[in-house]
Protein backbone atom coordinates (compact mmCIF):
# COMPACT_ATOMS: atom_id res chain seq x y z
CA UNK A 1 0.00 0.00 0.00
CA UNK A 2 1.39 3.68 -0.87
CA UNK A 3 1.88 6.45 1.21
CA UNK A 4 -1.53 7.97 0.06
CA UNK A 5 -3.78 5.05 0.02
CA UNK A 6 -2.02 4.38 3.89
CA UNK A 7 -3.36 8.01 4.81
CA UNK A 8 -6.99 7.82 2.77
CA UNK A 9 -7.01 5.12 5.47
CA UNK A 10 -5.98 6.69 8.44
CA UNK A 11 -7.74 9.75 7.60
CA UNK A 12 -11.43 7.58 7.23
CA UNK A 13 -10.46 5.22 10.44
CA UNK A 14 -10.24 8.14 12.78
CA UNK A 15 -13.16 9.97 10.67
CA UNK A 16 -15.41 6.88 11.20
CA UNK A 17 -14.85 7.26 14.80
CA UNK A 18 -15.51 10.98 14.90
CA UNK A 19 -19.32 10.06 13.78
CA UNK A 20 -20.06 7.53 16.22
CA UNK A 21 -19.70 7.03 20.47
CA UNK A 22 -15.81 6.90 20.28
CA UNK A 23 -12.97 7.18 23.37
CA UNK A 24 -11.43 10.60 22.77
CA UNK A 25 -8.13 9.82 24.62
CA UNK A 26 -8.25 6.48 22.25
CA UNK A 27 -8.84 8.27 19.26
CA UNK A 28 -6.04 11.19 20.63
CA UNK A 29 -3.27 8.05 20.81
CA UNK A 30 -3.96 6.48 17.64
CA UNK A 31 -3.85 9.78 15.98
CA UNK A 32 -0.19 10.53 17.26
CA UNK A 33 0.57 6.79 16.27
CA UNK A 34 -0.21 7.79 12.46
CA UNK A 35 1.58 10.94 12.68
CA UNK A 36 4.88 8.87 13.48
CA UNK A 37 4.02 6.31 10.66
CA UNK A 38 2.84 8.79 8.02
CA UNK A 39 4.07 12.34 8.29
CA UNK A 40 8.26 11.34 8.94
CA UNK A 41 7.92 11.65 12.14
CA UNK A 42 10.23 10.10 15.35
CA UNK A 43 7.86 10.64 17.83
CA UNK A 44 4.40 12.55 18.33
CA UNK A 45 2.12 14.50 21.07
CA UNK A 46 -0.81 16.69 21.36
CA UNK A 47 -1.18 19.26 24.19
CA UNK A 48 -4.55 21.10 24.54
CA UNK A 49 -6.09 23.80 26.74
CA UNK A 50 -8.03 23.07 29.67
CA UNK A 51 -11.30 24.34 30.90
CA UNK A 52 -8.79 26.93 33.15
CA UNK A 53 -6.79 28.04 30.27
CA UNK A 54 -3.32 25.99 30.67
CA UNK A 55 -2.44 23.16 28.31
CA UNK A 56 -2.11 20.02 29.48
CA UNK A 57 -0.67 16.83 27.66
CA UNK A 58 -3.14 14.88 26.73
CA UNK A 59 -1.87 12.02 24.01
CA UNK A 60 1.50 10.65 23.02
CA UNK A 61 3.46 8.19 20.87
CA UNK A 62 5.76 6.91 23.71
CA UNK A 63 6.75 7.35 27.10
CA UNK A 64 9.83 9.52 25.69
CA UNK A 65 7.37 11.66 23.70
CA UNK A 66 5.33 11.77 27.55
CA UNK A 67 7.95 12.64 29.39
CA UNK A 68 9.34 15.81 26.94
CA UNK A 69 5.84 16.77 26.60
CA UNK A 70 5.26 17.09 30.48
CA UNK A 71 8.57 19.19 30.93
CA UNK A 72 7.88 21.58 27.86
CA UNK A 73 4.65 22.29 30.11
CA UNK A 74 6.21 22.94 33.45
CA UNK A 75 9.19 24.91 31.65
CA UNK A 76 6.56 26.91 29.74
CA UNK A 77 8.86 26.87 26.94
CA UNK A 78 8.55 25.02 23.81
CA UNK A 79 7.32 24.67 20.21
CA UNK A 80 3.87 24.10 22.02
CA UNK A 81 4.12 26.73 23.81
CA UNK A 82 4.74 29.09 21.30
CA UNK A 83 2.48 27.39 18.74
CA UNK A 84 -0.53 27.95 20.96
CA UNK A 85 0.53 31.74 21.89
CA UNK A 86 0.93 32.46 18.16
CA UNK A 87 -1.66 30.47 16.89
CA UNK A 88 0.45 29.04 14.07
CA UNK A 89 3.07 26.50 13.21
CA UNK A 90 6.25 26.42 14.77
CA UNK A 91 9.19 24.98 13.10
CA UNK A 92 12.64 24.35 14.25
CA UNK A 93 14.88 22.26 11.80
CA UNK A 94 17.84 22.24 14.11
CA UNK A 95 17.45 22.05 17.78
CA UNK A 96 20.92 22.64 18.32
CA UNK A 97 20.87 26.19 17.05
CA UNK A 98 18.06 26.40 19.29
CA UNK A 99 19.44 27.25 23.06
CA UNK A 100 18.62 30.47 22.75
CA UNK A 101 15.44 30.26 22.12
CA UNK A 102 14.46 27.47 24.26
CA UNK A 103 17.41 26.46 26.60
CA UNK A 104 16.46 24.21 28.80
CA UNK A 105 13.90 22.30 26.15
CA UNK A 106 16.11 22.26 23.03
CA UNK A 107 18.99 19.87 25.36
CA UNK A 108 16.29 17.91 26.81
CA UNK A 109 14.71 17.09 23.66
CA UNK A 110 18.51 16.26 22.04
CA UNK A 111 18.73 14.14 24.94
CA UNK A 112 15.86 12.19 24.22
CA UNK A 113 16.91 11.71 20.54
CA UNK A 114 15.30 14.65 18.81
CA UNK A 115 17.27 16.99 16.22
CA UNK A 116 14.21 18.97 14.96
CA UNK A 117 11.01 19.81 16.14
CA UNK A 118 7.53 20.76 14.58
CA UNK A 119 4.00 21.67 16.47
CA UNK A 120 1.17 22.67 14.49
CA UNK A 121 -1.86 24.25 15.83
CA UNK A 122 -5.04 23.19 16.81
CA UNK A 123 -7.47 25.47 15.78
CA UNK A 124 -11.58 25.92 16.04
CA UNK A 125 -12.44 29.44 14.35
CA UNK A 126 -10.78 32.19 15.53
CA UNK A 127 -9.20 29.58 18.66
CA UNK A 128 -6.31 27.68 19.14
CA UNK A 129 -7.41 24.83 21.59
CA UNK A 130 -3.87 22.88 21.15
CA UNK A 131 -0.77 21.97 19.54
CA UNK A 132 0.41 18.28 17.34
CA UNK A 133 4.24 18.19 18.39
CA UNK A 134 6.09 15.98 15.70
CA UNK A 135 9.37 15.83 17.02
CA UNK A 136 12.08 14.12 14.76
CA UNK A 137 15.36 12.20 14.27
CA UNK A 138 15.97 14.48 11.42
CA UNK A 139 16.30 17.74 10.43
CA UNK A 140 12.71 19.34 9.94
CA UNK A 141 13.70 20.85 6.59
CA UNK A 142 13.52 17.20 5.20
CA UNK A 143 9.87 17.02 5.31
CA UNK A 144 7.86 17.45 2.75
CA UNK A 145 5.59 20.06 1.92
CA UNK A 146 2.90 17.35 2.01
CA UNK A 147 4.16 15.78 5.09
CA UNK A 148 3.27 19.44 6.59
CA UNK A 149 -0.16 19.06 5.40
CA UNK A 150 -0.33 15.79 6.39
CA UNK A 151 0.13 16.74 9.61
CA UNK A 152 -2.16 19.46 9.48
CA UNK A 153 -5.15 17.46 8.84
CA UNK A 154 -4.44 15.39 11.58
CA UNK A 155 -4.07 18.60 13.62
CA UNK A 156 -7.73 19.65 12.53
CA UNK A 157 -8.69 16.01 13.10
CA UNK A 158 -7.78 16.23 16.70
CA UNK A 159 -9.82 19.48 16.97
CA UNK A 160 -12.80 18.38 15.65
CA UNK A 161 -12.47 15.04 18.06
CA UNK A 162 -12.58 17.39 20.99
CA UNK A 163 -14.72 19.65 19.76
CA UNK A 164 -17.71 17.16 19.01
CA UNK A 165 -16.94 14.84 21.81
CA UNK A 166 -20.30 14.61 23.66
CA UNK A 167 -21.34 17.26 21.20
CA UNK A 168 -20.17 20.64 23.12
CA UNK A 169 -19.79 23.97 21.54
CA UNK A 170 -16.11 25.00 21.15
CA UNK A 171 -16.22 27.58 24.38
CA UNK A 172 -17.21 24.55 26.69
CA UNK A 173 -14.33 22.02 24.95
CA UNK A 174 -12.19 22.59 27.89
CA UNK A 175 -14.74 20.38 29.79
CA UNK A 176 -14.08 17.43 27.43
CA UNK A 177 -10.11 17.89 28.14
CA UNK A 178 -11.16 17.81 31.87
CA UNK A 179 -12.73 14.15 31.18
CA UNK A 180 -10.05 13.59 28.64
CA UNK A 181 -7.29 14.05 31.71
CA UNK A 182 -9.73 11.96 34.34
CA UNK A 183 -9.52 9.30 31.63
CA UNK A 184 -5.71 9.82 30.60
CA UNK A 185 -4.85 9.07 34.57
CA UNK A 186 -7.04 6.10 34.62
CA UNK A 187 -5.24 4.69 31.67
CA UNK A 188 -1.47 5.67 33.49
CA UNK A 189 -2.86 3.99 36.58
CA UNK A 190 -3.34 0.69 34.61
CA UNK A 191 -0.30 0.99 32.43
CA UNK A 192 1.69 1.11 35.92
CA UNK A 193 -0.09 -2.10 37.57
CA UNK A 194 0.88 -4.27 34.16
CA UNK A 195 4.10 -3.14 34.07
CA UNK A 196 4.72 -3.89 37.79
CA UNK A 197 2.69 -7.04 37.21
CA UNK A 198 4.80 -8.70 34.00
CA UNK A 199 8.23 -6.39 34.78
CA UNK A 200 7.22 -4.43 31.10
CA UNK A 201 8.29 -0.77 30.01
CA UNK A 202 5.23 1.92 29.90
CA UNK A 203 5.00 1.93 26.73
CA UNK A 204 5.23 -1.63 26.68
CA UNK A 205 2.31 -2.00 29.39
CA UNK A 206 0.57 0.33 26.95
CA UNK A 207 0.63 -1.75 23.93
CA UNK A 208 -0.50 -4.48 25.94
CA UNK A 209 -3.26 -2.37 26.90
CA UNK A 210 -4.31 -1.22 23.58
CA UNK A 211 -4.22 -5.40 22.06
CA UNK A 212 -6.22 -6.62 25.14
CA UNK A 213 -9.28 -3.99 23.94
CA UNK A 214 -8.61 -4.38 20.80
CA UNK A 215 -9.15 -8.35 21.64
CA UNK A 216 -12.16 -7.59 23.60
CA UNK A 217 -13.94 -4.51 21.79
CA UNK A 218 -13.37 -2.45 24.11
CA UNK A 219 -11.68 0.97 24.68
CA UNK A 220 -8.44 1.30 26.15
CA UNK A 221 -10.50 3.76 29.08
CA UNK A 222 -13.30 0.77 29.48
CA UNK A 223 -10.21 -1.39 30.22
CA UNK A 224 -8.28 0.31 32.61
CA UNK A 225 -11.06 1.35 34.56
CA UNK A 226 -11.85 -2.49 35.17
CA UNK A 227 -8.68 -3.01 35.80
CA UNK A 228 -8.03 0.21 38.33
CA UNK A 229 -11.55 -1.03 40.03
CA UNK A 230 -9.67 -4.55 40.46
CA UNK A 231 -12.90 -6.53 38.08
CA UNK A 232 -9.87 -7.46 36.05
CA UNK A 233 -6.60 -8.76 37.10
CA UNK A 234 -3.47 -7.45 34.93
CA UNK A 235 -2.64 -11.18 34.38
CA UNK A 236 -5.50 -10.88 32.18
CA UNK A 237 -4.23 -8.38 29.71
CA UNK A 238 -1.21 -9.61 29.09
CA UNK A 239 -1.58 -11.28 25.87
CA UNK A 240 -0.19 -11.12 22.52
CA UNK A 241 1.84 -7.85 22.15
CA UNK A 242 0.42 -6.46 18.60
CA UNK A 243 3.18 -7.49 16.46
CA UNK A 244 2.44 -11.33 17.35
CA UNK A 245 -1.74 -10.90 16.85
């Protein structure tokens, strides 16, 4: 399958959901995961406003991807950051040129891997609700023009999810990011109790997540709230990781 046909795909999987009673921090995840597989990217995350005005992280690609996104926040300085307060894209194609502008951010994000660094904005009208961080193992000037769009749409994609999420109007869709976070630290909750329960990474406790709904048609929030409540036992979910399904 081609690049194109792989995002015609994408692009009607999450749309499908969009139309019918889907998991937005589900739907957030796999949305990062296609930005990594089909806009060049090394990793992916989207941080959003909350009902009180300050972003929060809300979806990721990895733990790595987490764990940058999280210090960005409590820096306050960042592509996202600036994305949001702009309300446009942000590029940087070479993060170590970068200390300047983002000192503390630009090493930690080197550190993790990263050599360039692009958020796009998440906008609703006249708002900007978010930012899609693509962060990358390359420089950003080796993307495409179309990977840029690409990106975009998924950007607008994530809007839209939180926008029509329980069908609020864009001033209230700070109050889906509130249920969005309840759900996000449900999910964390029952990532830590498989990984302490079969020694696994997060992110591998998270893909054994994911496979176990995926299994059971459920969502990933359905599951980990069983599992939190203690109706499920972790031994239970630990399947199959996805590449042996």
């Amino acid at each position: 399958m081609g690049r194109q046909s792989e995002l015609n795909e994408a692009f009607a999987s999450l749309t499908e959901s969009l139309v019918g009673d889907f998991d937005l921090a589900e739907l957030l995840d796999r949305l990062a995961a296609y930005c990594v597989t089909l806009c060049a990217a090394g990793g992916a995350g989207i941080v959003v406003v909350d009902k009180d005005g300050v972003l929060r992280d809300v979806a990721w690609s990895s733990e790595a991807v987490r764990r940058l996104e999280r210090r960005q926040l409590e820096l306050g300085e960042g592509p996202c950051i600036d994305c949001v307060r702009l309300g446009r894209a942000v590029i940087e194609p070479d993060l170590s040129a970068a200390s300047a502008r983002w000192p503390v951010f630009a090493h930690r994000a080197r550190e993790a891997g990263f050599n360039s660094v692009r958020a796009l904005p998440l906008r609703m009208r006249n708002r900007t609700l978010g930012a899609l961080n693509l962060f990358d193992i390359g420089s950003a000037n080796e993307t495409t023009t179309a990977d840029l769009r690409s990106a975009q749409v998924f950007a607008d994609l994530a809007v839209l999810a939180v926008h029509h999420h329980r069908a609020l109007p864009p001033e209230l869709a700070g109050d889906n990011i509130t249920r969005v976070l309840a759900d996000r630290s449900v999910i964390e909750r029952a990532k830590g109790m498989i990984a302490e329960a079969a020694d696994l990474t997060p992110d591998e406790a998270c893909a054994r997540l994911l496979a176990h709904a995926r299994r059971t048609v459920q969502g990933p929030t359905e599951v980990a709230a069983a599992l939190v409540a203690g109706a499920l036992a972790p031994t239970a979910v630990l399947g199959p990781v996805p590449d042996e399904e």
